[in-house]
Protein backbone atom coordinates (compact mmCIF):
# COMPACT_ATOMS: atom_id res chain seq x y z
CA UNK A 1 28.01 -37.55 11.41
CA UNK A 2 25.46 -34.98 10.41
CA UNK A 3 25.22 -36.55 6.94
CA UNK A 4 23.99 -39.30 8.62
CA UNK A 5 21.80 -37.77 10.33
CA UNK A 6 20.07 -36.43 7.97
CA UNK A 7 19.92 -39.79 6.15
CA UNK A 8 18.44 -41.22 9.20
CA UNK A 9 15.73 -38.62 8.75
CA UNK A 10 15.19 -39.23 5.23
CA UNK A 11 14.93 -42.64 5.86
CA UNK A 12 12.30 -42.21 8.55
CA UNK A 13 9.97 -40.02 6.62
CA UNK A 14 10.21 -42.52 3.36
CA UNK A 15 9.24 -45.31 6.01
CA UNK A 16 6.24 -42.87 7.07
CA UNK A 17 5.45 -42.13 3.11
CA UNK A 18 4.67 -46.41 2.67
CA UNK A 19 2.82 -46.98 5.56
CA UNK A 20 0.76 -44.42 4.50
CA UNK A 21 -0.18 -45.52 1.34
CA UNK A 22 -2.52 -47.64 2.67
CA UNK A 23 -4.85 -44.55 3.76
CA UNK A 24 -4.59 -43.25 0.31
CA UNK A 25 -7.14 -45.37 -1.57
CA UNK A 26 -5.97 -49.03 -0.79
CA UNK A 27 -4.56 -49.05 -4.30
CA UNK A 28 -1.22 -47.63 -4.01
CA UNK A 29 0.64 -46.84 -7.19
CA UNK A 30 -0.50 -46.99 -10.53
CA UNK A 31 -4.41 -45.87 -9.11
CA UNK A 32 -4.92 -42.84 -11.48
CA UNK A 33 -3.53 -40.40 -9.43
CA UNK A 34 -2.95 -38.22 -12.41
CA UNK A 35 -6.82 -38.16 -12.94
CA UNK A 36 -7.33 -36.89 -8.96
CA UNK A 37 -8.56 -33.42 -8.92
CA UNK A 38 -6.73 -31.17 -6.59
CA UNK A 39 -8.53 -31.15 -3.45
CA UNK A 40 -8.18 -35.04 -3.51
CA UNK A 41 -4.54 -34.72 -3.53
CA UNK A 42 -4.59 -32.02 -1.17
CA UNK A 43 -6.35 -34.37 1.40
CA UNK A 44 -3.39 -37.37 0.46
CA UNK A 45 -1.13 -34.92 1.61
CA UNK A 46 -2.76 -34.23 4.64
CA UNK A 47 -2.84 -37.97 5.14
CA UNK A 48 0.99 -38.49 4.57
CA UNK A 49 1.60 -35.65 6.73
CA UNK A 50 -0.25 -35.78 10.29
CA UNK A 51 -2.24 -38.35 10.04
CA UNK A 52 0.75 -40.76 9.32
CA UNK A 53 2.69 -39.40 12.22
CA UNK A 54 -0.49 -40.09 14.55
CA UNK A 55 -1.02 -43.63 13.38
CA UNK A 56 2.76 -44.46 13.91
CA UNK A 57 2.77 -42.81 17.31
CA UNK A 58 -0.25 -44.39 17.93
CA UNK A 59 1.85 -48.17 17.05
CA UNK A 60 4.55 -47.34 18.90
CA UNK A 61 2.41 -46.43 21.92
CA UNK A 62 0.02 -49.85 21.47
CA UNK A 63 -2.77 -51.29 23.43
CA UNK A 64 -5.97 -49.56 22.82
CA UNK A 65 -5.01 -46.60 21.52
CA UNK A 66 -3.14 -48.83 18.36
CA UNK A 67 -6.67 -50.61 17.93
CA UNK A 68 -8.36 -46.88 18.09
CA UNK A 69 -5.96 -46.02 15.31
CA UNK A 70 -7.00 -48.61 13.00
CA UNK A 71 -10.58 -48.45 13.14
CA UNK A 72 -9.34 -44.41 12.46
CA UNK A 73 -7.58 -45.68 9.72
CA UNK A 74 -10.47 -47.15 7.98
CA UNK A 75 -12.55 -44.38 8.38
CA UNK A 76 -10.05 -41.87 6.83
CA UNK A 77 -9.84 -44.79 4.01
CA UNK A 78 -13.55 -44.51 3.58
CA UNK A 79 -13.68 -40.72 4.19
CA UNK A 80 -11.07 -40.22 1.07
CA UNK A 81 -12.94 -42.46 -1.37
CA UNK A 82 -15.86 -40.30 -0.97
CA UNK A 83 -14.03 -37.87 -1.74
CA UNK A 84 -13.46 -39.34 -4.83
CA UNK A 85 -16.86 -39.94 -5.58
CA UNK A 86 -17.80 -36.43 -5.37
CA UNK A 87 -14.81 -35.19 -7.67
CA UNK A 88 -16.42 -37.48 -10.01
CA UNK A 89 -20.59 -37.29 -9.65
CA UNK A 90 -22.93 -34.45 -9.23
CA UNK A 91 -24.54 -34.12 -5.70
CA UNK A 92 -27.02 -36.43 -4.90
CA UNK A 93 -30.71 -35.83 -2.89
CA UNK A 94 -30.55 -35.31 0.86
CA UNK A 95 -32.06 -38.84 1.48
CA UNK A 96 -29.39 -40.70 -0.95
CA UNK A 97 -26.43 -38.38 0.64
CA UNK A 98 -27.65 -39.54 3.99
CA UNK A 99 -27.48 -43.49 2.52
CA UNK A 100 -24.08 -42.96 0.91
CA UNK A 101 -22.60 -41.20 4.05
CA UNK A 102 -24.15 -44.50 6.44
CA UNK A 103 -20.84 -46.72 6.11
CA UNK A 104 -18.95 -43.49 7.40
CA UNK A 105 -21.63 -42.88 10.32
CA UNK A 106 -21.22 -46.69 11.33
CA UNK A 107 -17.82 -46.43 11.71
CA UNK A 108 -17.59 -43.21 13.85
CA UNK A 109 -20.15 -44.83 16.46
CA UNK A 110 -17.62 -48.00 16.12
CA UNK A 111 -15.06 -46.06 17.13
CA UNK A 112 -16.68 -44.49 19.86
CA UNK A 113 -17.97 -47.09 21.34
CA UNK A 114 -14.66 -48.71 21.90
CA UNK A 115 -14.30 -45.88 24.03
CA UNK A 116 -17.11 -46.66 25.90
CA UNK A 117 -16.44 -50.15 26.24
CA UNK A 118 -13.16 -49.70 27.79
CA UNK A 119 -13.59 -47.09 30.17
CA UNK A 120 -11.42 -48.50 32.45
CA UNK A 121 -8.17 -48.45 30.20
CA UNK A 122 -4.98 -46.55 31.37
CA UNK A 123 -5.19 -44.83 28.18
CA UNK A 124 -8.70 -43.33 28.43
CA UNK A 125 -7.75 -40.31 28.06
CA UNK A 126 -6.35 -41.01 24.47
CA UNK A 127 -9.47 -42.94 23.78
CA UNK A 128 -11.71 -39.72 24.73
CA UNK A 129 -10.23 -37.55 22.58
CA UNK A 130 -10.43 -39.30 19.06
CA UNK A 131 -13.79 -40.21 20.56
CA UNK A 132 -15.30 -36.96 21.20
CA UNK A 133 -13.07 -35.53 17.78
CA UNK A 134 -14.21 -38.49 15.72
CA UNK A 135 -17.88 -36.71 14.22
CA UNK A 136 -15.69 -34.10 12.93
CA UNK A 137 -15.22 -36.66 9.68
CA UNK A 138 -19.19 -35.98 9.14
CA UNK A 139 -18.43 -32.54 8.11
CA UNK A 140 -19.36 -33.99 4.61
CA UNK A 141 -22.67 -33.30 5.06
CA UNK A 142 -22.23 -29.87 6.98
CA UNK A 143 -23.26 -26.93 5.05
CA UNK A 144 -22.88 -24.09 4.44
CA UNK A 145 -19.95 -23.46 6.70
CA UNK A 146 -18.15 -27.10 7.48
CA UNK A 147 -15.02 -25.12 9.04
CA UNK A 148 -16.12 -24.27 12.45
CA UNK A 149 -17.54 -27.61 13.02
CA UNK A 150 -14.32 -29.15 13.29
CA UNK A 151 -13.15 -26.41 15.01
CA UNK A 152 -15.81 -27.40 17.70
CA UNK A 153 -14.79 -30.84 17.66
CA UNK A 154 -11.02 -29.79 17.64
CA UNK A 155 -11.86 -28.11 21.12
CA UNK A 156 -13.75 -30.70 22.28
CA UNK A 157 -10.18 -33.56 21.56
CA UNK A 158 -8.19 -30.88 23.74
CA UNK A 159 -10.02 -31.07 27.26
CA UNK A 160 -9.10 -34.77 26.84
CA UNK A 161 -5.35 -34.65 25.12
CA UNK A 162 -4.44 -31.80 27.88
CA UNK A 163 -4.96 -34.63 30.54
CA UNK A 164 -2.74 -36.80 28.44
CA UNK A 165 0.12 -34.24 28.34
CA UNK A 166 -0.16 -33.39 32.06
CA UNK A 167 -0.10 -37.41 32.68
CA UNK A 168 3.22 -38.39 30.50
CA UNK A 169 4.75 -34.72 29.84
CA UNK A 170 7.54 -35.72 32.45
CA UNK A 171 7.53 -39.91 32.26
CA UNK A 172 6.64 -40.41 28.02
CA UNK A 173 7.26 -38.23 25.11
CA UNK A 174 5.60 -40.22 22.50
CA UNK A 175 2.61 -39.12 24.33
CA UNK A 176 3.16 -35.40 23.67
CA UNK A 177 4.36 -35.95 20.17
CA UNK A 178 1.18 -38.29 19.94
CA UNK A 179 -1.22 -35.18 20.87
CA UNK A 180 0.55 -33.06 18.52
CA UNK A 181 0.06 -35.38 15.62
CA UNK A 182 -3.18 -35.97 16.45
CA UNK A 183 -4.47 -32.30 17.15
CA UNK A 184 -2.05 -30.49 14.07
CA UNK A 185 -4.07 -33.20 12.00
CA UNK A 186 -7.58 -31.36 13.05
CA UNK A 187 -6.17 -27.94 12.84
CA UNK A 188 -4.74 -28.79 9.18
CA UNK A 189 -8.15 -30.18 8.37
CA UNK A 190 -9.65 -26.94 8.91
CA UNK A 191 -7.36 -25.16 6.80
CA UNK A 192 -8.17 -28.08 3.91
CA UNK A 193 -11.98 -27.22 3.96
CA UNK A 194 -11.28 -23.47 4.19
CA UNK A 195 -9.26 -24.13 0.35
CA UNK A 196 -11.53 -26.10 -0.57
CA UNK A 197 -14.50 -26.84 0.68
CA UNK A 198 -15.72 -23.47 2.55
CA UNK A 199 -19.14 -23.37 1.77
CA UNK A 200 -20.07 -27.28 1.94
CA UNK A 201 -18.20 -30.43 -0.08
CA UNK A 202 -17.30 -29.68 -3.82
CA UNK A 203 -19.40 -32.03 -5.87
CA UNK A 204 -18.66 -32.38 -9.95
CA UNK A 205 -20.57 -30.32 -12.00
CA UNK A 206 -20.69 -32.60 -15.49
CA UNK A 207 -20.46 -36.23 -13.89
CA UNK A 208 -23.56 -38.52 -12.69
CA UNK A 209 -25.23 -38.43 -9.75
CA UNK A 210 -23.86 -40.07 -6.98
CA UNK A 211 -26.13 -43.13 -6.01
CA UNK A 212 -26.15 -46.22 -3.01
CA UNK A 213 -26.07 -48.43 -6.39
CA UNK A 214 -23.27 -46.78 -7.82
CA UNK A 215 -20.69 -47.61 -4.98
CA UNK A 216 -18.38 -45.05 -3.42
CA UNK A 217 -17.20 -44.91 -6.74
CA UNK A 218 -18.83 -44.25 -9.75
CA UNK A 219 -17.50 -46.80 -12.28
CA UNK A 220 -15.10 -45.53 -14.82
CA UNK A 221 -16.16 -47.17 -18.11
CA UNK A 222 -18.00 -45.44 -21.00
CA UNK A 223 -20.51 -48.07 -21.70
CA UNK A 224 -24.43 -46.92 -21.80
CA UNK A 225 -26.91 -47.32 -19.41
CA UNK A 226 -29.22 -50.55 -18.83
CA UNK A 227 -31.94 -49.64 -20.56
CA UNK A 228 -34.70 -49.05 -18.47
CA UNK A 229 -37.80 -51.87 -17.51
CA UNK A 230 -40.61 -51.69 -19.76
CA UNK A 231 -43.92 -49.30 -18.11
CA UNK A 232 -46.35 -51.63 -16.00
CA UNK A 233 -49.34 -52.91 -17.65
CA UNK A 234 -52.62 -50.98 -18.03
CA UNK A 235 -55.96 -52.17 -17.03
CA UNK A 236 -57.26 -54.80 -19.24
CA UNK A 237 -59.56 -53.35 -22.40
CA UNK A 238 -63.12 -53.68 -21.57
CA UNK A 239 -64.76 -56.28 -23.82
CA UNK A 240 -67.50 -55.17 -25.76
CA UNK A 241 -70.70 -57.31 -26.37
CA UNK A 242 -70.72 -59.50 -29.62
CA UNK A 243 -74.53 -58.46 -30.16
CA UNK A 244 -76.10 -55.42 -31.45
CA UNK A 245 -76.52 -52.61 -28.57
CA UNK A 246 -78.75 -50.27 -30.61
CA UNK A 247 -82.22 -52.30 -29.55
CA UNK A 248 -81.10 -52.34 -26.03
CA UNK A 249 -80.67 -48.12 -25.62
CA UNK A 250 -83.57 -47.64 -27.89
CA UNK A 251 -85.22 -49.68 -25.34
CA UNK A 252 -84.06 -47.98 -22.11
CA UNK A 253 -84.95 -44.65 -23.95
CA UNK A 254 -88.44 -45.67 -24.26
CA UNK A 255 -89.09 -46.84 -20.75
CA UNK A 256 -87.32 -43.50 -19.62
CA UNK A 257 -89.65 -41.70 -21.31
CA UNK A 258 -92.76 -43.15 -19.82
CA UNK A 259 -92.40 -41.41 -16.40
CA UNK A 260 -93.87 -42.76 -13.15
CA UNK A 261 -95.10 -45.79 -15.37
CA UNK A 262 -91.65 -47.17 -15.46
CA UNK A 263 -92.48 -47.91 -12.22
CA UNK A 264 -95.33 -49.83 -12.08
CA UNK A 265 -93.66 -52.71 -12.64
CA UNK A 266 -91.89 -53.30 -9.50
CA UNK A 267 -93.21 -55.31 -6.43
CA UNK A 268 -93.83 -53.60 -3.06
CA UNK A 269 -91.81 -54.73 -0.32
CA UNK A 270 -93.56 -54.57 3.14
CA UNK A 271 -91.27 -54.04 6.63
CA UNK A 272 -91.53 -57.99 7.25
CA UNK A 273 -89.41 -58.14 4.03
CA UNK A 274 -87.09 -55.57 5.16
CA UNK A 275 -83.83 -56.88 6.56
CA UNK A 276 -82.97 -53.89 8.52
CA UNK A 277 -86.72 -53.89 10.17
CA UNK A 278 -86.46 -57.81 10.68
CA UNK A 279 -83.05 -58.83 12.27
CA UNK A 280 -84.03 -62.90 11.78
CA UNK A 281 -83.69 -62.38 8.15
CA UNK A 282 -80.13 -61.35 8.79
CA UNK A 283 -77.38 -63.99 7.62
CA UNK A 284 -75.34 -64.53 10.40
CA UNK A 285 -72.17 -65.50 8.52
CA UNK A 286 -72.69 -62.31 5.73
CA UNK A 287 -69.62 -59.73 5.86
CA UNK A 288 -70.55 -56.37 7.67
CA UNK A 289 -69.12 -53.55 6.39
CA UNK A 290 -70.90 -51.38 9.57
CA UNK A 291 -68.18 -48.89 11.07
CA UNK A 292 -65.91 -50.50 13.68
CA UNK A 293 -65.66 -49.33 17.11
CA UNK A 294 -62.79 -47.23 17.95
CA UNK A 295 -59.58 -48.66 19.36
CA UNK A 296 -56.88 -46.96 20.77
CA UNK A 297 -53.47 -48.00 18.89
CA UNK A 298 -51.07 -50.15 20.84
CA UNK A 299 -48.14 -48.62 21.21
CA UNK A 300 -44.59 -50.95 19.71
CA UNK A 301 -43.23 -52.52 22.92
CA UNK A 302 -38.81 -51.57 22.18
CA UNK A 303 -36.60 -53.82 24.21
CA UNK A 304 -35.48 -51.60 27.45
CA UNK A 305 -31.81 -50.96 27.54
CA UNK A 306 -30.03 -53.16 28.96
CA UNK A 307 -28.78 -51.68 32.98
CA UNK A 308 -25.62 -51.71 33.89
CA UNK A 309 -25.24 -53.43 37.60
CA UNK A 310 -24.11 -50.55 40.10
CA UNK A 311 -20.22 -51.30 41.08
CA UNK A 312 -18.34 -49.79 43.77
CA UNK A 313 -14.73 -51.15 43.68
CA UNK A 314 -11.18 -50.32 43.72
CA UNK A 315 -9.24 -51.51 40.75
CA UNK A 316 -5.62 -50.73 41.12
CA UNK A 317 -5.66 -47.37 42.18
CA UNK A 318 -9.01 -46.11 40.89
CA UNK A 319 -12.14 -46.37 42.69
CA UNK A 320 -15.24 -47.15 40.30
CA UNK A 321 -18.53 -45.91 41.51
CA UNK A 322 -20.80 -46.58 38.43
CA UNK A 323 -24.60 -46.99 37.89
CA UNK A 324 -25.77 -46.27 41.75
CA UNK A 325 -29.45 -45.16 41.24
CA UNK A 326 -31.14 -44.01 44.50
CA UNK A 327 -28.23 -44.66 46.82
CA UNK A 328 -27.87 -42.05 49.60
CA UNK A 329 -24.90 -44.19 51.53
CA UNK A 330 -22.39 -44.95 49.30
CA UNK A 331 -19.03 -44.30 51.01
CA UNK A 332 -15.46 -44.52 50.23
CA UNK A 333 -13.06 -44.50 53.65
CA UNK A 334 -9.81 -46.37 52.98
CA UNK A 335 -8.55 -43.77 50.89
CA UNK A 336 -4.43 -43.48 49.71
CA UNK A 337 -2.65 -40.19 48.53
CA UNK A 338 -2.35 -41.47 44.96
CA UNK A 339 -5.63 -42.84 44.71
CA UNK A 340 -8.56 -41.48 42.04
CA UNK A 341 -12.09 -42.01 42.13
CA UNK A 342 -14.36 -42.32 39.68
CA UNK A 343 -18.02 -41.53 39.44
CA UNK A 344 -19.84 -42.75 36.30
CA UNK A 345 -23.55 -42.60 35.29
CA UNK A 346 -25.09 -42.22 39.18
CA UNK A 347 -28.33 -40.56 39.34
CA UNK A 348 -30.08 -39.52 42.68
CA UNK A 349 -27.59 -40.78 44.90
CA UNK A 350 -24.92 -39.42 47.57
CA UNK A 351 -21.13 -40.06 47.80
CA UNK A 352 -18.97 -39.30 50.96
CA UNK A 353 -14.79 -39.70 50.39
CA UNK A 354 -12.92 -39.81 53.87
CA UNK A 355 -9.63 -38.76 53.72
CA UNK A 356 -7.09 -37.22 51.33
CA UNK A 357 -7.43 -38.62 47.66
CA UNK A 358 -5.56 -37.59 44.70
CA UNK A 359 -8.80 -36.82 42.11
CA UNK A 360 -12.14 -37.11 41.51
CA UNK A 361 -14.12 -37.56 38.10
CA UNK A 362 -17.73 -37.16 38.16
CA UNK A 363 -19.29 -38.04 34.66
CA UNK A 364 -22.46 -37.89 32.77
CA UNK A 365 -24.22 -38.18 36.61
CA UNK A 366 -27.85 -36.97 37.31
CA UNK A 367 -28.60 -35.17 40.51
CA UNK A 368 -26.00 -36.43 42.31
CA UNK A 369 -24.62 -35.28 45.55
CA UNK A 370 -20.22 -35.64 46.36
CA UNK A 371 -19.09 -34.75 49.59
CA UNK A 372 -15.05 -34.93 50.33
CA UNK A 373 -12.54 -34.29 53.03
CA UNK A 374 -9.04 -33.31 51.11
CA UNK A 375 -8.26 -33.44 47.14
CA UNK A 376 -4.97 -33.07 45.98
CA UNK A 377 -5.32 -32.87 42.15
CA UNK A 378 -8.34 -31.84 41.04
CA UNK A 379 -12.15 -32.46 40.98
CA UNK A 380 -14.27 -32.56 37.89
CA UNK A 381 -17.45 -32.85 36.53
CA UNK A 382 -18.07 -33.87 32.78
CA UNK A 383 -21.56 -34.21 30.93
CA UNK A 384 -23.75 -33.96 34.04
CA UNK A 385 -27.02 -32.10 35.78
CA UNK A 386 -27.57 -30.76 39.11
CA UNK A 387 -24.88 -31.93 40.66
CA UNK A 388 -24.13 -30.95 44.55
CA UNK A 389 -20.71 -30.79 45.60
CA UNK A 390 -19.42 -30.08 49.27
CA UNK A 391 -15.60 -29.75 50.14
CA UNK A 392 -15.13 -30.11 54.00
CA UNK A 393 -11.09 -29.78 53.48
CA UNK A 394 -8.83 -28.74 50.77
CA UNK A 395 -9.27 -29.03 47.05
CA UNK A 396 -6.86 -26.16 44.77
CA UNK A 397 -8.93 -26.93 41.89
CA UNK A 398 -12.61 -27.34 40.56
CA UNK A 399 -13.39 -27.92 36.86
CA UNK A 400 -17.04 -27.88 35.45
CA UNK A 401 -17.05 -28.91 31.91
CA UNK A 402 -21.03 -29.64 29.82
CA UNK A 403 -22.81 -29.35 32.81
CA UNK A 404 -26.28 -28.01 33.24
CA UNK A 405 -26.78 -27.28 37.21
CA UNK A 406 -23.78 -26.88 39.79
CA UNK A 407 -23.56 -25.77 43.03
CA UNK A 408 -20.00 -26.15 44.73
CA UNK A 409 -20.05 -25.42 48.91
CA UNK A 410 -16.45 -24.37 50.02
CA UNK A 411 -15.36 -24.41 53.33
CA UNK A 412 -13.13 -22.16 55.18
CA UNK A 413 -9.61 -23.91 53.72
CA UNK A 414 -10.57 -24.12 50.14
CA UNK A 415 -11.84 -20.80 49.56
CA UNK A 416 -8.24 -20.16 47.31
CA UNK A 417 -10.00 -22.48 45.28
CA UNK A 418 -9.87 -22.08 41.37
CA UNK A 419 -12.73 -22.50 39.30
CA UNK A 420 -12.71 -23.21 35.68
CA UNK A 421 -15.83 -23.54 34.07
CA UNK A 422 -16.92 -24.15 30.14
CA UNK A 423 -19.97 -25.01 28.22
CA UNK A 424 -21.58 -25.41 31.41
CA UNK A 425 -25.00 -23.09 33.09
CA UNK A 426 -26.89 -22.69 36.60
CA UNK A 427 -23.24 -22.71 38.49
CA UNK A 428 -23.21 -21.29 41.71
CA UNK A 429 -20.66 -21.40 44.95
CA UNK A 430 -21.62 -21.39 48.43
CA UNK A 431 -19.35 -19.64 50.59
CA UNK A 432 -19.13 -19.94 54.48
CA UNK A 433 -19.71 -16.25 55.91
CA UNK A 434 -19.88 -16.20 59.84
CA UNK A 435 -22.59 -19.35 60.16
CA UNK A 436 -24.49 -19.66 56.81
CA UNK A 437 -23.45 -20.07 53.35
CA UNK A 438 -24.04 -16.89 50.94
CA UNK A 439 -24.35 -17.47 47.31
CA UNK A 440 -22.74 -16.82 44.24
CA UNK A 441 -22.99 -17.74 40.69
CA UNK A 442 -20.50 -18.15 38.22
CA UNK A 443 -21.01 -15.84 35.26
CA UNK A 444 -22.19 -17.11 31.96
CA UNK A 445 -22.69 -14.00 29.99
CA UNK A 446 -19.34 -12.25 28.37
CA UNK A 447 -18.84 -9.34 26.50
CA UNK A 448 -15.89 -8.91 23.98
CA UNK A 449 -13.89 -5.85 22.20
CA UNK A 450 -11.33 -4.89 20.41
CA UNK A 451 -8.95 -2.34 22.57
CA UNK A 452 -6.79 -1.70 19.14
CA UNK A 453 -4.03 -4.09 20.40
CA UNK A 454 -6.24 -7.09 21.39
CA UNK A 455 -9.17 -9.05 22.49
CA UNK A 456 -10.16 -8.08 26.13
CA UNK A 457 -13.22 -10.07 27.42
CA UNK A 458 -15.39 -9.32 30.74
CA UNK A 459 -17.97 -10.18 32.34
CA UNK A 460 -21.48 -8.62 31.67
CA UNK A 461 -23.61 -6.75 34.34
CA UNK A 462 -26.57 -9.23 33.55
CA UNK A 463 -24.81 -12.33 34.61
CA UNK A 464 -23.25 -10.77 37.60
């Protein structure tokens, strides 16, 4: 029995191996892999090892997050052949880097905006975390230390995969082994530049310079360059005159030399004759070269963004509120236990929740205002500015996550409330004392030291 086993294993990691070899340069065997130089293979391997795990995960789990991994796919596909193409070329300029790099760029916004366009998936969650991950892949063009920009991406995946293990931990565990493919794949990425790539991508030192004309990669044959087009024409010769010019300056000498007399010769012309004195000698269809008036440039007229129409709808068991603008009455009342709402892209406006609701999302909003009986879950606020939130129940937990502006009002039940706050600034809480609220705000200013055993971390006297 265990021999089977463990031919059941080998079996499933040769199965992993071939659908892999797709990601490794679309050529499969017989590629020149021999001529690869080391940090090429190095990133195959990192290919055959997470990154194949997370795309079959990511089939077995289907729907969008199987579409998300093949537009990952053909990035990492991309990704490795330019790879190649600097193991083979020299670096090229800034501005030809930038041109090479665009296929990559295109397919990163592809990829997130899939995200965007499917907002209201059940797998969301999934979707945000390649999304927000996904400009790690530009660390190409990161210098001089690539490293920590993943790293900062890598953090940036885990606010989203940490909803996905607290939603299927329980119910799915293709879902947990789906974040851990997906995030050891970041964290082993790191570890690749730090071998070999720590200051910025290793170009070749002998080959040619990369180039748009070249391709991603530079062709392999020996053959010499087209020559190169012949220099543009210069300006026609001047032709000289067939007769003799050694009368002619003889004869401009002498009339130099006679002074004023040289003048006497030419006719007076009075101010009748003058066309600048006499405006009805002017030709009315002659070309004026006088100095135009000044005109203020036209600014381009750009197309205005197309706007989203506001919604405010329950769809299953989420409640959309998207797009308000200037609403001060929206309302939510027939609210259920397992019930979520939420709040996308409002700016200026006011929400009131009756009853007790599960969660609430507010994201990438714009002074907006939330006021709520009873949460269950949790409340949060993503990618948003001065945003006004008033609990007149229960809520155990507040996050505030890339938000500029926040000021949270408790009331007497919720003041066990926790608080977790990152990347965010300008947070305060209100807290009910006798009849008025007193305010506090939520530190943004740490110190850390070394004790000798570990890290300890606390909060400066500035930002208390």
């Amino acid at each position: 029995m265990a021999n089977m086993d463990a031919l059941v294993q080998r079996l499933e990691k040769a199965v992993i191996r071939l659908e892999t070899i797709g990601l490794s340069d679309g050529h499969g065997a017989g590629s020149g892999d021999a001529a690869l130089v080391p940090f090429v293979k190095a990133f195959d391997e990192l290919l055959a090892g997470p990154v194949a795990t997370y795309y079959k995960l990511s089939k077995e789990i289907g729907g969008d997050v199987g579409k998300h991994a093949d537009m990952m796919t053909e990035a990492l596909k991309m990704k490795r052949a330019f790879l190649v193409t600097a193991s083979r070329c020299q670096q090229p300029p800034v501005n030809e880097l930038t041109q090479l790099l665009q296929p990559l760029s295109n397919k990163i916004l592809q990829i997130q905006d899939f995200r965007e366009k499917n907002r209201p998936s059940k797998q969301f969650n999934h979707l945000s975390a390649v999304s927000e991950s996904v400009p790690g892949l530009g660390w190409l063009e990161i210098t001089p230390k690539p490293g920590p920009y993943v790293k900062e991406m890598t953090d940036a995946a885990m606010f989203y995969t940490n909803r996905v293990l607290k939603d299927y931990k329980d119910t799915d565990k293709r879902h947990v082994e789906w974040v851990k493919a997906y995030i050891s794949f970041w964290t082993e990425l790191q570890a690749y530049i730090k071998a070999n790539h720590t200051t910025g991508l290793s170009w070749s030192k002998t080959g040619p310079k990369a180039t748009t004309s070249s391709g991603s990669v530079p062709p392999s044959s020996g053959g010499a360059p087209a020559p190169p087009p012949p220099p543009p024409a210069g300006p026609p010769a001047m032709a000289s005159p067939t007769g003799d010019t050694s009368s002619s300056r003889s004869s401009l000498f002498s009339d130099i030399n006679k002074g004023s007399g040289v003048t006497s010769r030419l006719k007076h012309v009075s101010d009748s004759e003058k066309t600048h004195k006499n405006p009805t000698l002017r030709n009315p269809d002659a070309v004026h070269c006088s100095p135009k008036p000044f005109k203020a440039a036209t600014p381009s007229l750009k197309p205005a963004a197309k706007k989203e129409p506001p919604m405010l709808e329950l769809e299953g068991k989420k409640w959309r509120v998207e797009n308000y603008e200037n609403a001060n009455n929206l309302m939510i009342e027939d609210t259920e236990l397992k019930q979520v709402a939420y709040v996308y892209k409002c700016a200026h406006s006011t929400l009131n929740i009756k009853g007790k609701i599960n969660s609430i999302i507010i994201d990438n909003c714009k002074k907006m205002g939330l006021v709520f009986e009873d949460v269950v879950g949790i409340v949060e606020i993503i990618n948003s500015r001065d945003v006004k939130i008033q609990v007149l129940g229960k809520v155990p937990t507040i996050s505030i996550n890339k938000t500029d502006g926040c000021h949270v009002y408790l009331s007497k039940d919720s003041l066990s409330c926790e608080i977790v706050s990152a990347k965010s600034s300008e947070m305060n809480v209100l807290v009910p004392i006798k009849e008025d609220f007193v305010e506090y705000p939520i530190p943004e200013q740490f110190k850390t030291v070394w004790n000798g055993q570990k890290l300890v971390t606390t909060v400066t006297e500035i930002s208390c």
